[in-house]
Structure formats: C-alpha cells, structure tokens
C-alpha atoms as a PDB file:
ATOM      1  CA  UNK A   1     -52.613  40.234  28.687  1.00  0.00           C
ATOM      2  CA  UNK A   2     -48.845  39.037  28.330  1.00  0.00           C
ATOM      3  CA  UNK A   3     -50.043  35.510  30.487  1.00  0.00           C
ATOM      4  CA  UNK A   4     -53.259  34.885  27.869  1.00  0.00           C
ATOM      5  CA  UNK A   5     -51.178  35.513  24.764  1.00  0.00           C
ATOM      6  CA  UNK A   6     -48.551  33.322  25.932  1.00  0.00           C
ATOM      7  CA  UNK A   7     -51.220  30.946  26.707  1.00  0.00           C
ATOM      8  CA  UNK A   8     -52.506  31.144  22.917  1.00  0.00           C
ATOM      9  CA  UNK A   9     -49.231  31.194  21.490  1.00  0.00           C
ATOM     10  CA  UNK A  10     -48.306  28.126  23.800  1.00  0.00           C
ATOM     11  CA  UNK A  11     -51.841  25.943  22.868  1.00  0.00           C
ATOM     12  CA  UNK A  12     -51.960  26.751  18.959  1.00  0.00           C
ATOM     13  CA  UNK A  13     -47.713  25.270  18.965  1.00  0.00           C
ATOM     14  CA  UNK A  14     -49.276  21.788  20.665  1.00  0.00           C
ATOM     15  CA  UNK A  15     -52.467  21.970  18.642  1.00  0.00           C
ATOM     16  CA  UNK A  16     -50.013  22.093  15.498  1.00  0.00           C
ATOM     17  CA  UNK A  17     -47.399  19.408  17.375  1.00  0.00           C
ATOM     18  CA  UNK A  18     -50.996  16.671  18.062  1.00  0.00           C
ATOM     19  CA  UNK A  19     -51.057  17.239  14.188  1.00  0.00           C
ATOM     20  CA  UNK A  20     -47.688  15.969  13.139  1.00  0.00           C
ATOM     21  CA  UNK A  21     -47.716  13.822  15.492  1.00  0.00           C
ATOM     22  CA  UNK A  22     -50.848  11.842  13.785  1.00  0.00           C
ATOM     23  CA  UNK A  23     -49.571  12.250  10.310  1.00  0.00           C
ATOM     24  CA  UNK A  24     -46.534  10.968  11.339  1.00  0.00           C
ATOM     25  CA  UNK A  25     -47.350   8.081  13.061  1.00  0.00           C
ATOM     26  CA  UNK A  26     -50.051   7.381  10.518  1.00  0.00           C
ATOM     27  CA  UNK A  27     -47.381   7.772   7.052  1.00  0.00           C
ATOM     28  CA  UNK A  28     -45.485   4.731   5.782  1.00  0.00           C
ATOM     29  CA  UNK A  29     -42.161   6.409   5.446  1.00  0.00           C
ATOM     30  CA  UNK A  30     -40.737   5.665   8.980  1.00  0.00           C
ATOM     31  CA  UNK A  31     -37.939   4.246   6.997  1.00  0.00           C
ATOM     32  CA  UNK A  32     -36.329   3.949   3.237  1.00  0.00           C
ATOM     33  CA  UNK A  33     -34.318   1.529   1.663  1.00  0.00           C
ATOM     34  CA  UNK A  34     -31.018   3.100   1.413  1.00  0.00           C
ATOM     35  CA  UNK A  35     -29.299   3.146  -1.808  1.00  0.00           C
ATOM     36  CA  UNK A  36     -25.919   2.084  -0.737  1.00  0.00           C
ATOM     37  CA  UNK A  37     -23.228  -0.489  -2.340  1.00  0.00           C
ATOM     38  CA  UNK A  38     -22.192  -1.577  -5.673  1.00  0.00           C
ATOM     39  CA  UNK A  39     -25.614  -2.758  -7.037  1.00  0.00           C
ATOM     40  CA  UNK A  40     -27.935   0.812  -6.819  1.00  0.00           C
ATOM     41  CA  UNK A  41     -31.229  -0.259  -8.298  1.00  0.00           C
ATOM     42  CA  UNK A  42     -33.253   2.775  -7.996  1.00  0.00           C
ATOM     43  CA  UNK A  43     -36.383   1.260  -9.914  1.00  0.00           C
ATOM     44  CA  UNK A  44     -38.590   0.199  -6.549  1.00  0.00           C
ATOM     45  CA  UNK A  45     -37.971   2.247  -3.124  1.00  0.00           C
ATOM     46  CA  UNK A  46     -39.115   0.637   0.218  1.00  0.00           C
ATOM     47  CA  UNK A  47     -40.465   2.242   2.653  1.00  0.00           C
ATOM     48  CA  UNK A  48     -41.702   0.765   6.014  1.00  0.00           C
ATOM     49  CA  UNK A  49     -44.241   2.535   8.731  1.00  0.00           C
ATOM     50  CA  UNK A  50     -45.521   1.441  12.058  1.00  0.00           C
ATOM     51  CA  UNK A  51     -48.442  -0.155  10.248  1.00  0.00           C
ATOM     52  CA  UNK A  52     -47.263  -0.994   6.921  1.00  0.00           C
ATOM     53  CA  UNK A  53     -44.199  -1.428   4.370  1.00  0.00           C
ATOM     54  CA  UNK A  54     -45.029   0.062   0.958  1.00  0.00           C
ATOM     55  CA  UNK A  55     -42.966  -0.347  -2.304  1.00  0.00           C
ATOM     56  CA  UNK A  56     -42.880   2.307  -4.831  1.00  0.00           C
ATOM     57  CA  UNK A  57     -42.321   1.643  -8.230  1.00  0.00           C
ATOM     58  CA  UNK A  58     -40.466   4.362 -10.794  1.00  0.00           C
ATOM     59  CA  UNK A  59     -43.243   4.139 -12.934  1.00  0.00           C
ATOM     60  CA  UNK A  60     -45.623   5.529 -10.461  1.00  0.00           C
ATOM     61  CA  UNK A  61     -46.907   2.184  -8.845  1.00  0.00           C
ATOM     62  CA  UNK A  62     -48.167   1.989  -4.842  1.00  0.00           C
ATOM     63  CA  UNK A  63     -48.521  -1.381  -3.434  1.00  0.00           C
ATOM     64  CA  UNK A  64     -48.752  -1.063   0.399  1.00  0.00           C
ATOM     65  CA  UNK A  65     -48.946  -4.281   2.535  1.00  0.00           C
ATOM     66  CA  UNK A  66     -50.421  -3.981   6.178  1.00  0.00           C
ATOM     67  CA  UNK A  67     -47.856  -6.082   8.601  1.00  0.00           C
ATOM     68  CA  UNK A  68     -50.392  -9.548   9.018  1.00  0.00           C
ATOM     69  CA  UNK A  69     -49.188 -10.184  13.055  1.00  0.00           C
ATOM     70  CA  UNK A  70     -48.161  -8.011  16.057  1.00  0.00           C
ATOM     71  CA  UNK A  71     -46.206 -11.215  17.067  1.00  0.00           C
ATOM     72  CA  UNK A  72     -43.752 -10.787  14.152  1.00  0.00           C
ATOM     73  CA  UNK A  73     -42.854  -7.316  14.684  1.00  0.00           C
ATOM     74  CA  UNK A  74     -39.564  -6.437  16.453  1.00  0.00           C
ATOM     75  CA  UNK A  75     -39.437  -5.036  20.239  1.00  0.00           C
ATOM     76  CA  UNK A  76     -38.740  -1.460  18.756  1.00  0.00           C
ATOM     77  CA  UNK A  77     -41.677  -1.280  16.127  1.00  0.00           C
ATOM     78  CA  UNK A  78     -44.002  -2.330  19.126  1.00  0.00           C
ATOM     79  CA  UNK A  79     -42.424  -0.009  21.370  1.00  0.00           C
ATOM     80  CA  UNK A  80     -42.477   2.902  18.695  1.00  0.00           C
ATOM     81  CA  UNK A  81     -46.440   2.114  18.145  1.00  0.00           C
ATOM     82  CA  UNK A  82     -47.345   2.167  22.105  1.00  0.00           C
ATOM     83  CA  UNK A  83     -45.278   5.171  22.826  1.00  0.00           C
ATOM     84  CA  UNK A  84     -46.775   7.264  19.626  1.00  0.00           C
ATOM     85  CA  UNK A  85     -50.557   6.261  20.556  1.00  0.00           C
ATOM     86  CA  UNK A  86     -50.255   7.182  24.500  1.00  0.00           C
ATOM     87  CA  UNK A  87     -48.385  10.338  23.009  1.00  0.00           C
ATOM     88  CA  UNK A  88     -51.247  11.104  21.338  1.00  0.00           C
ATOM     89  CA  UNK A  89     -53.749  10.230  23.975  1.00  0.00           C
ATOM     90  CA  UNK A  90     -51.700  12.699  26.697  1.00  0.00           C
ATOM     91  CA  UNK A  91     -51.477  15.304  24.619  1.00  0.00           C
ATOM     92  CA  UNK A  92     -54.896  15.186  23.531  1.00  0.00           C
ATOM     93  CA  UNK A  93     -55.905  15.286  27.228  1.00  0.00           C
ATOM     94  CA  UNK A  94     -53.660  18.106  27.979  1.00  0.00           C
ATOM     95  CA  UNK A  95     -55.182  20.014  25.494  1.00  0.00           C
ATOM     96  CA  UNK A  96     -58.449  19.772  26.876  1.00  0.00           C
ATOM     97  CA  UNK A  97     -56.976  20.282  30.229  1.00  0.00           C
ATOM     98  CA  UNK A  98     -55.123  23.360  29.114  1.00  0.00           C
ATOM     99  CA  UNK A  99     -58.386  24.904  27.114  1.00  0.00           C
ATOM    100  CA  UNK A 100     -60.380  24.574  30.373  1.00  0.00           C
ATOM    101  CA  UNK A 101     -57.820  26.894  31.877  1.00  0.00           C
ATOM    102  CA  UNK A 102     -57.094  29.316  29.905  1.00  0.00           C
ATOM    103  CA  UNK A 103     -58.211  33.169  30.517  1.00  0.00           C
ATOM    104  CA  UNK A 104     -60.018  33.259  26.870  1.00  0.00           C
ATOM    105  CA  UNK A 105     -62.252  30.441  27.744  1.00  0.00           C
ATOM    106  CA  UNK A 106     -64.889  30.433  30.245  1.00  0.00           C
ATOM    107  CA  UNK A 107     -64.671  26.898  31.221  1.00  0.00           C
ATOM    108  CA  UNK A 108     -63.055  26.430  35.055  1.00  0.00           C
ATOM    109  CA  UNK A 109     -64.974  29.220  36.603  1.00  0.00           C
ATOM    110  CA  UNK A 110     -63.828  33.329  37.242  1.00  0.00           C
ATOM    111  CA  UNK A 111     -60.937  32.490  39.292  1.00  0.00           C
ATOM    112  CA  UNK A 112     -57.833  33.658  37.514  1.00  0.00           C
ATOM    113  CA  UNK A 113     -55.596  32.160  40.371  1.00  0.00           C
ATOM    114  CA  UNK A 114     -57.170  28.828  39.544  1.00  0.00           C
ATOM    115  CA  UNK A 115     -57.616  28.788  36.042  1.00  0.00           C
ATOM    116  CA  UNK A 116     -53.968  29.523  35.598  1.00  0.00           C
ATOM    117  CA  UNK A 117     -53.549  26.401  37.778  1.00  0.00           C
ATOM    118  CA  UNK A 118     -55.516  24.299  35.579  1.00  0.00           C
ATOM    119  CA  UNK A 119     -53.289  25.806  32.754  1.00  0.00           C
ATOM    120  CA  UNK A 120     -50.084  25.090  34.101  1.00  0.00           C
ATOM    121  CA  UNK A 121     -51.367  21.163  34.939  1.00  0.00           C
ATOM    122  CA  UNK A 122     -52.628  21.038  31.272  1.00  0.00           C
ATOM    123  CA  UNK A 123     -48.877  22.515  29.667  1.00  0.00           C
ATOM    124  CA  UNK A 124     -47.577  19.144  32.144  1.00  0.00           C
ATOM    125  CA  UNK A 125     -49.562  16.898  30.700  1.00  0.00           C
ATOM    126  CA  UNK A 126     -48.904  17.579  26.975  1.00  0.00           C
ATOM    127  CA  UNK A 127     -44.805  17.770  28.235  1.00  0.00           C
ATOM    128  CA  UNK A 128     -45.374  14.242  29.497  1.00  0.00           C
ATOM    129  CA  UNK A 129     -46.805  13.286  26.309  1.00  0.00           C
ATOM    130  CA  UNK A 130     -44.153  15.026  24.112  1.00  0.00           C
ATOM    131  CA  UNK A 131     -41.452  13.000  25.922  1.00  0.00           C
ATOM    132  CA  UNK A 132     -43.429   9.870  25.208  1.00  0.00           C
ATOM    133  CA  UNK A 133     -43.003  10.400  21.082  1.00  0.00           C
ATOM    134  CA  UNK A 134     -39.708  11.876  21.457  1.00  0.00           C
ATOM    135  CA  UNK A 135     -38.129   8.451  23.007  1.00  0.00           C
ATOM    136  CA  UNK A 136     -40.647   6.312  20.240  1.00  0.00           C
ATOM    137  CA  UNK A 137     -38.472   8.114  17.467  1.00  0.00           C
ATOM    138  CA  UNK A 138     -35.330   8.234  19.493  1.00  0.00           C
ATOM    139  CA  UNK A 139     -35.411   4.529  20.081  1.00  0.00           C
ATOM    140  CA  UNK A 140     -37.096   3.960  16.131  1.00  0.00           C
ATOM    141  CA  UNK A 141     -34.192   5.495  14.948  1.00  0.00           C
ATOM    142  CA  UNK A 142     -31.343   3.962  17.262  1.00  0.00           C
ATOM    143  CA  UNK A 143     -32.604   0.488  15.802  1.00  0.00           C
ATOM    144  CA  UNK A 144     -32.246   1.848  12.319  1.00  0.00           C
ATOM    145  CA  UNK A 145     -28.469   3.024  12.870  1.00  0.00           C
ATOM    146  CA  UNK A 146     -27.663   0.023  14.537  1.00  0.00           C
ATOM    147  CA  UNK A 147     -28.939  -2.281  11.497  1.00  0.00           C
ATOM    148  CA  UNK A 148     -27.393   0.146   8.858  1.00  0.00           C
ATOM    149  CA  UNK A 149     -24.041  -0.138  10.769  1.00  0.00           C
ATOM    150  CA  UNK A 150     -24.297  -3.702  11.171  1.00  0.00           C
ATOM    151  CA  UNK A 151     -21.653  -5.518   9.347  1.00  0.00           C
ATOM    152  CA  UNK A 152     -24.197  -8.669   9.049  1.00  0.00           C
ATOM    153  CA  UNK A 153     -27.080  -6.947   7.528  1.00  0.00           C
ATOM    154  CA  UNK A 154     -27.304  -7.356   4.095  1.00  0.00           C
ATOM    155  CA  UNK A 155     -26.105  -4.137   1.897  1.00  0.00           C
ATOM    156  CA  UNK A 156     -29.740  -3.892   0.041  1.00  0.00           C
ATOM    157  CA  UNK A 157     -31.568  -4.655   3.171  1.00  0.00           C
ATOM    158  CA  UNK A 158     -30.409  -1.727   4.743  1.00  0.00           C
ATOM    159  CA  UNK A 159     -32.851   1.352   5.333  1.00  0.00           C
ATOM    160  CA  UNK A 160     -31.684   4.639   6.396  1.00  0.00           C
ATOM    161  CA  UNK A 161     -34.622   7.482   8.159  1.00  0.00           C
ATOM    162  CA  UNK A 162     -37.560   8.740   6.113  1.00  0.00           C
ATOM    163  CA  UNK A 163     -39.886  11.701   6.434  1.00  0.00           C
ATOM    164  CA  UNK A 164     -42.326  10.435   8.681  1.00  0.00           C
ATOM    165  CA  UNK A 165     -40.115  10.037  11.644  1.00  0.00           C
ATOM    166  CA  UNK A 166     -39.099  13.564  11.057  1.00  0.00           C
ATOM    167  CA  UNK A 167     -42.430  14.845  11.141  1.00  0.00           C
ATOM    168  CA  UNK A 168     -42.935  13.204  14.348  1.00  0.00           C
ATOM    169  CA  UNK A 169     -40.079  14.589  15.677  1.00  0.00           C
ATOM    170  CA  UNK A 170     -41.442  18.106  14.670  1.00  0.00           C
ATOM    171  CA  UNK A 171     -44.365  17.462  15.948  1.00  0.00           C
ATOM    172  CA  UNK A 172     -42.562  16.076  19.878  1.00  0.00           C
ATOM    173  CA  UNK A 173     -40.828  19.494  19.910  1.00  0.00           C
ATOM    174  CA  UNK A 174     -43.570  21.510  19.618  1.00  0.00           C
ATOM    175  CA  UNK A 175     -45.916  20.123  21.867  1.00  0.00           C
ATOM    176  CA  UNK A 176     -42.906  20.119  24.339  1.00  0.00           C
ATOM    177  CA  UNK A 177     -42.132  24.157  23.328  1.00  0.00           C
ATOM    178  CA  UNK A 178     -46.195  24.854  23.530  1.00  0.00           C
ATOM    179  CA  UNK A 179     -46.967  22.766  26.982  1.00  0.00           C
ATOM    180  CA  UNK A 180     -43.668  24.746  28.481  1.00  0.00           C
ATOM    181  CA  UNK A 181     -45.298  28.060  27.768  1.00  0.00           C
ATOM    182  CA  UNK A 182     -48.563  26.977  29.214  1.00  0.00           C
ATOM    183  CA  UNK A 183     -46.723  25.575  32.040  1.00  0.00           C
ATOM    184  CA  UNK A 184     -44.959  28.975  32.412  1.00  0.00           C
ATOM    185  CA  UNK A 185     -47.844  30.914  33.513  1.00  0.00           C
ATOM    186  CA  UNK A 186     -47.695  29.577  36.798  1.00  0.00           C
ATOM    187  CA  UNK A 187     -49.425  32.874  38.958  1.00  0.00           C
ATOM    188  CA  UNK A 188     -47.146  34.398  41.077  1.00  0.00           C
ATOM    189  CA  UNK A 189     -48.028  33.972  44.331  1.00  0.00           C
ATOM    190  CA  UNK A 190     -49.308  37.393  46.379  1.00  0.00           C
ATOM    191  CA  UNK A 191     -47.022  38.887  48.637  1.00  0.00           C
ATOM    192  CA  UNK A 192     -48.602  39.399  51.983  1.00  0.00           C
ATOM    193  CA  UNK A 193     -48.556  43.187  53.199  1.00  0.00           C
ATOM    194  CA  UNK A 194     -46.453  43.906  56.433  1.00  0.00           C
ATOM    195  CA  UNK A 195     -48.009  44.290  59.661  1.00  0.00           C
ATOM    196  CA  UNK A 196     -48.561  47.654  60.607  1.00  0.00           C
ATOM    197  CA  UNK A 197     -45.860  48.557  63.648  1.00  0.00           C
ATOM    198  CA  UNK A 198     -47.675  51.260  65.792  1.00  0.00           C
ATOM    199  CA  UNK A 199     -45.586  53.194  68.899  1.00  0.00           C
ATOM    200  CA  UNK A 200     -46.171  51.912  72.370  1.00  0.00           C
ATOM    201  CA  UNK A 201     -47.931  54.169  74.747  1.00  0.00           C
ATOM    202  CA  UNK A 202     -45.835  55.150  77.666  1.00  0.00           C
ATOM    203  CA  UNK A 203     -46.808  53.948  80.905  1.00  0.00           C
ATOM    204  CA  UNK A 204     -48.734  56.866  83.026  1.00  0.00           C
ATOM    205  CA  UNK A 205     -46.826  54.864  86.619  1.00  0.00           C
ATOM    206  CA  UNK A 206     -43.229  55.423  87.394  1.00  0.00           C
ATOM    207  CA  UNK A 207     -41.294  52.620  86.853  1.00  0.00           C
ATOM    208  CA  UNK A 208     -39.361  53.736  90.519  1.00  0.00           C
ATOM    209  CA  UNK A 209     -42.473  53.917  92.013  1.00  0.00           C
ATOM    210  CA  UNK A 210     -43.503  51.110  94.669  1.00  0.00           C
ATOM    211  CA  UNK A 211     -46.976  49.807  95.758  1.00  0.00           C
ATOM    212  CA  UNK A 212     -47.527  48.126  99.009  1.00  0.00           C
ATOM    213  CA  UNK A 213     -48.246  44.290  98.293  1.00  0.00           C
ATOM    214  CA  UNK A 214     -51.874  43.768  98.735  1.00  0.00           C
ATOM    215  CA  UNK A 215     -53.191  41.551 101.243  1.00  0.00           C
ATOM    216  CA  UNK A 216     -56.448  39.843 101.192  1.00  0.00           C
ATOM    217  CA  UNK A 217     -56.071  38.367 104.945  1.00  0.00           C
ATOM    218  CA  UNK A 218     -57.865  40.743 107.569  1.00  0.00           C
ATOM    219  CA  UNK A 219     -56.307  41.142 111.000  1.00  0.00           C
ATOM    220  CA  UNK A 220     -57.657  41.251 114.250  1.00  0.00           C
ATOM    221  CA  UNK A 221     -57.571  42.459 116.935  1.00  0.00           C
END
C-alpha cells in the first residue's frame, strides 16, 4: 500500500508539472521590459515569449505579434523552444509509461515485480524530460542576465524575467520530484532462503580398519 500511494502521489506531481510546463511554454511573458534608468515610462510593458512579443498598453490594450522567421531568432530562443517541446514529449511518454505500471492500473499484466519495473522506467523517463526544461529556462534566463548586465545594451531595451519562465520552472521541479518517487519504488529484490545444513551420517566401517586390495587377475596353478 505505501509503494501504490507513493506511486499516486509521485504521477499526480508530474501530471501537475506536464501542466505548467505547457502553459509556460505557451504564455508570452518569458521576459519584461525592465523599468530601469532615468526615463521610467510605465505606459506600454513588453513582454516577449518563445512564440511571440506582446505590448501592453496602460489603458488595457493587447497587441501580440508572432516572431515572422525562425532564422531571426537568437541561438537561446531556439534552444529554449527545442528543449521545452522534447520536455514535453518525454514527459508525456513517461507518463504513459509510468500509468502502465502502476499497481492501480491493470495495464502491464499481474506481475507486481514487473509492473513496478515498468514504473520505475516510466519515473526515468519523465526525470530525463524534467532536466530537458530545467536547462531551456536555465540557459533562457542566463541570456537575459547577461543582456541586462551588459554595459552595451541599451537601458530601455533591457528585460528582466517574467512569470512564464517561472511557471516552467515549477512545472521542471515537479515532474523531477514526481518521476523520483515513481522511480523510488524500485522492488526489492527477494532474498534467497539458506540451504538447509543436515548432519552427516557416521560411517558404519572403521576408519583403522584395512581391506585386502582386490584383484581381478586369477592365478594358476
């Protein structure tokens, strides 16, 4: 019982982690202008995505604008977007993997020993794909310290982390959390019982006794 509610407790965390992790790699606010310097005009906020940059107005306006080429992106936005889509890809395969074997489901067959196999393989899978998202917003938001930092960039280009890439970080940790506690019910494997150690019979023949070598040649006479 302690195995199958870790194995709920572990699958509805990843469930909830595949969820952020599509909202945030779906929202615009990857990044915000950052209202730093001298000049402050608060009146429009930027805010770019993986997909889009949107500007929104004080007055309540949206205007979103989807990014026209792949070509003009940067090497991190196209990084970011591969990493998040085979994050979400793994961990939607170790999910299935995972559902097949756990011991609520009847998918896998009766075999506990082998449904917690299939388990542990399926917890793997979505760590894999955790660690995928994790580096897309680790290396997302290296590129956006580096450019706020940069002495060069100018002081109303500058952007500084928005919600989505928290979200998607929320979501990374617990898929990673969930797939370690399906990993974690690894069975134990069975310890083999000890040979049974019965006394040996005592010889019935004296060990001082002799016998006459036999012979099988015949002699005569």
């Amino acid at each position: 019982m302690a195995n199958s509610g870790l194995q709920i407790l572990g699958f509805a965390l990843a469930l909830l982690g595949l969820i952020g992790l599509i909202i945030g790699t779906i929202l615009p606010q990857w990044k915000m202008s950052a209202y730093v310097g001298d000049n402050i005009i608060t009146a429009v906020a930027m805010y770019e995505g993986l997909w889009m940059s949107c500007a929104f107005q004080s007055t309540g306006q949206i205007q979103c604008k989807v990014y026209d080429s792949i070509l003009q992106l940067n090497s991190a936005l196209q990084a970011t977007r591969a990493l998040m889509i085979v994050s979400i890809i793994v961990t939607l395969a170790g999910l299935g993997v995972a559902c097949m074997g756990m011991k609520c489901t009847n998918c896998g067959g009766d075999d506990k020993v082998k449904k917690s196999k299939i388990a542990m393989t399926g917890g793997i899978i979505l760590v894999i794909g955790s660690l995928c998202s994790i580096v897309a917003c680790s290396w997302y938001a290296h590129d956006i310290i580096q450019a706020f930092y940069n002495p060069f960039t100018p002081v109303n280009t500058k952007y500084e982390f928005g919600s989505a890439i928290f979200i998607a970080w929320a979501g990374s940790f617990l898929v990673i959390i969930g797939g370690g506690m399906l990993a974690a019910t690894c069975p134990k494997p069975a310890k083999s019982a000890p040979a049974a150690r019965y006394p040996r019979a005592p010889s019935s023949i004296p060990k001082d006794k002799e016998y006459p070598p036999s012979s099988t040649a015949r002699e005569y006479v």
